[in-house]
Protein backbone atom coordinates (compact mmCIF):
# COMPACT_ATOMS: atom_id res chain seq x y z
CA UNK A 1 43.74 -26.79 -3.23
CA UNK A 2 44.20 -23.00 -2.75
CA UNK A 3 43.47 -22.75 0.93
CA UNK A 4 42.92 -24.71 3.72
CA UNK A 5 41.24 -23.27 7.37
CA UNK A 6 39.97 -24.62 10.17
CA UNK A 7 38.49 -23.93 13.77
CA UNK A 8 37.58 -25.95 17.12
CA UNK A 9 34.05 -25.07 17.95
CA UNK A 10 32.27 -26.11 21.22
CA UNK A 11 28.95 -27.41 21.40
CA UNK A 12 27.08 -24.93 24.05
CA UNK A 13 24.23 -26.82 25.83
CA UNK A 14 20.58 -25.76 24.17
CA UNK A 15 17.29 -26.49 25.79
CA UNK A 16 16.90 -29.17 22.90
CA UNK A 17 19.95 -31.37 23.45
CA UNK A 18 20.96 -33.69 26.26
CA UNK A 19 23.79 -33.22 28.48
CA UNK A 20 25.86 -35.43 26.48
CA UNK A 21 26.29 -32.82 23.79
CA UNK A 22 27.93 -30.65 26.43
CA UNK A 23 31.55 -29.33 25.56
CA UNK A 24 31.61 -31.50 22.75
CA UNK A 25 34.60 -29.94 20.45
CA UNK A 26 34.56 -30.50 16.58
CA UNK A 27 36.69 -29.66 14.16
CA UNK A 28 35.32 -27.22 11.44
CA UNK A 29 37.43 -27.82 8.06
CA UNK A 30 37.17 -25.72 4.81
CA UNK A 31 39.02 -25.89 1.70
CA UNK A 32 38.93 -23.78 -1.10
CA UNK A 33 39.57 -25.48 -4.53
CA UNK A 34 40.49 -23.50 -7.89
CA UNK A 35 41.94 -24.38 -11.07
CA UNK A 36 45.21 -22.25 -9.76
CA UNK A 37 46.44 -24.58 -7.49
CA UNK A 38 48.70 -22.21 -5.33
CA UNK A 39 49.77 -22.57 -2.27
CA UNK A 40 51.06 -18.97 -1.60
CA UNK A 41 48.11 -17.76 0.86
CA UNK A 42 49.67 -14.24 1.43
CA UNK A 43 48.83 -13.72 -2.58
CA UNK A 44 45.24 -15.75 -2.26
CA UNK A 45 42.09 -14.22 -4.09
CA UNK A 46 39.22 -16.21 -4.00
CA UNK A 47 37.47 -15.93 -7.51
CA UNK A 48 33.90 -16.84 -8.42
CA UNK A 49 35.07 -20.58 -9.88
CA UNK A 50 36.28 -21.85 -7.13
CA UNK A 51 34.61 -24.23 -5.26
CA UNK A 52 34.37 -24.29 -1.02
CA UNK A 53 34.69 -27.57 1.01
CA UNK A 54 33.23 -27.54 4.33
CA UNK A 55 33.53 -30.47 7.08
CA UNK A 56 32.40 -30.56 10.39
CA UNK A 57 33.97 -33.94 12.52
CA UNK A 58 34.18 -35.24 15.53
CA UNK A 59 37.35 -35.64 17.54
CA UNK A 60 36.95 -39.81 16.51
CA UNK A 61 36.02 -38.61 13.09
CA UNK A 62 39.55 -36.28 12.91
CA UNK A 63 41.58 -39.26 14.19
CA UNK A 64 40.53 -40.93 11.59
CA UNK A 65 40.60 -38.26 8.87
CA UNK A 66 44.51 -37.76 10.09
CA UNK A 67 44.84 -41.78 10.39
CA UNK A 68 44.09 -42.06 6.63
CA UNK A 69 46.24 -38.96 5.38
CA UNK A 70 49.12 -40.61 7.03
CA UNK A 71 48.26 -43.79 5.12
CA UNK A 72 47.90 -41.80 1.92
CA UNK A 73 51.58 -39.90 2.81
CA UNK A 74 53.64 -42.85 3.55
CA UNK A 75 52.52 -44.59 0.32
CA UNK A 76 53.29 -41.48 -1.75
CA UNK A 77 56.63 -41.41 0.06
CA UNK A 78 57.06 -45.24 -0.40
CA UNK A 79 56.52 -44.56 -4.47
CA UNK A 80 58.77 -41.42 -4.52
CA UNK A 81 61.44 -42.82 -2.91
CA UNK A 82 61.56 -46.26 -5.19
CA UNK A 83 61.50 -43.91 -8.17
């Protein structure tokens, strides 16, 4: 991963949607992902083979997003530390 965004957007009321879809916030996600995997994003130069990840979730769908990566971070931590 060579860099990682994101944004809070608020769903404006349209004459199409219901009321429900009022002030609904979601999280807007994008990753950029190159064969030079680093992480210094003062020196980051997006080049034509790179490849753009873009997610749009809920505030349920983020809880869960973060609920996993936690998962994923305390086993990596669990392996590390038994090394």
């Amino acid at each position: 991963m060579k860099k990682l965004s994101w944004r809070v957007d608020v769903k404006a009321k349209t004459k199409s949607s219901g009321a429900e879809e009022l002030n609904e916030p979601t999280a807007i996600v994008e990753l950029v992902i190159g064969a030079n995997n680093s992480v210094d994003v003062t020196e980051f130069q997006q080049s034509k083979d790179d490849k753009v990840v873009r997610l749009e979730m809920t505030h349920e769908q983020l809880q869960e997003a973060v609920y996993q990566i936690n998962r994923i971070q305390s086993l990596i931590e669990k392996i590390t530390t038994q090394s």
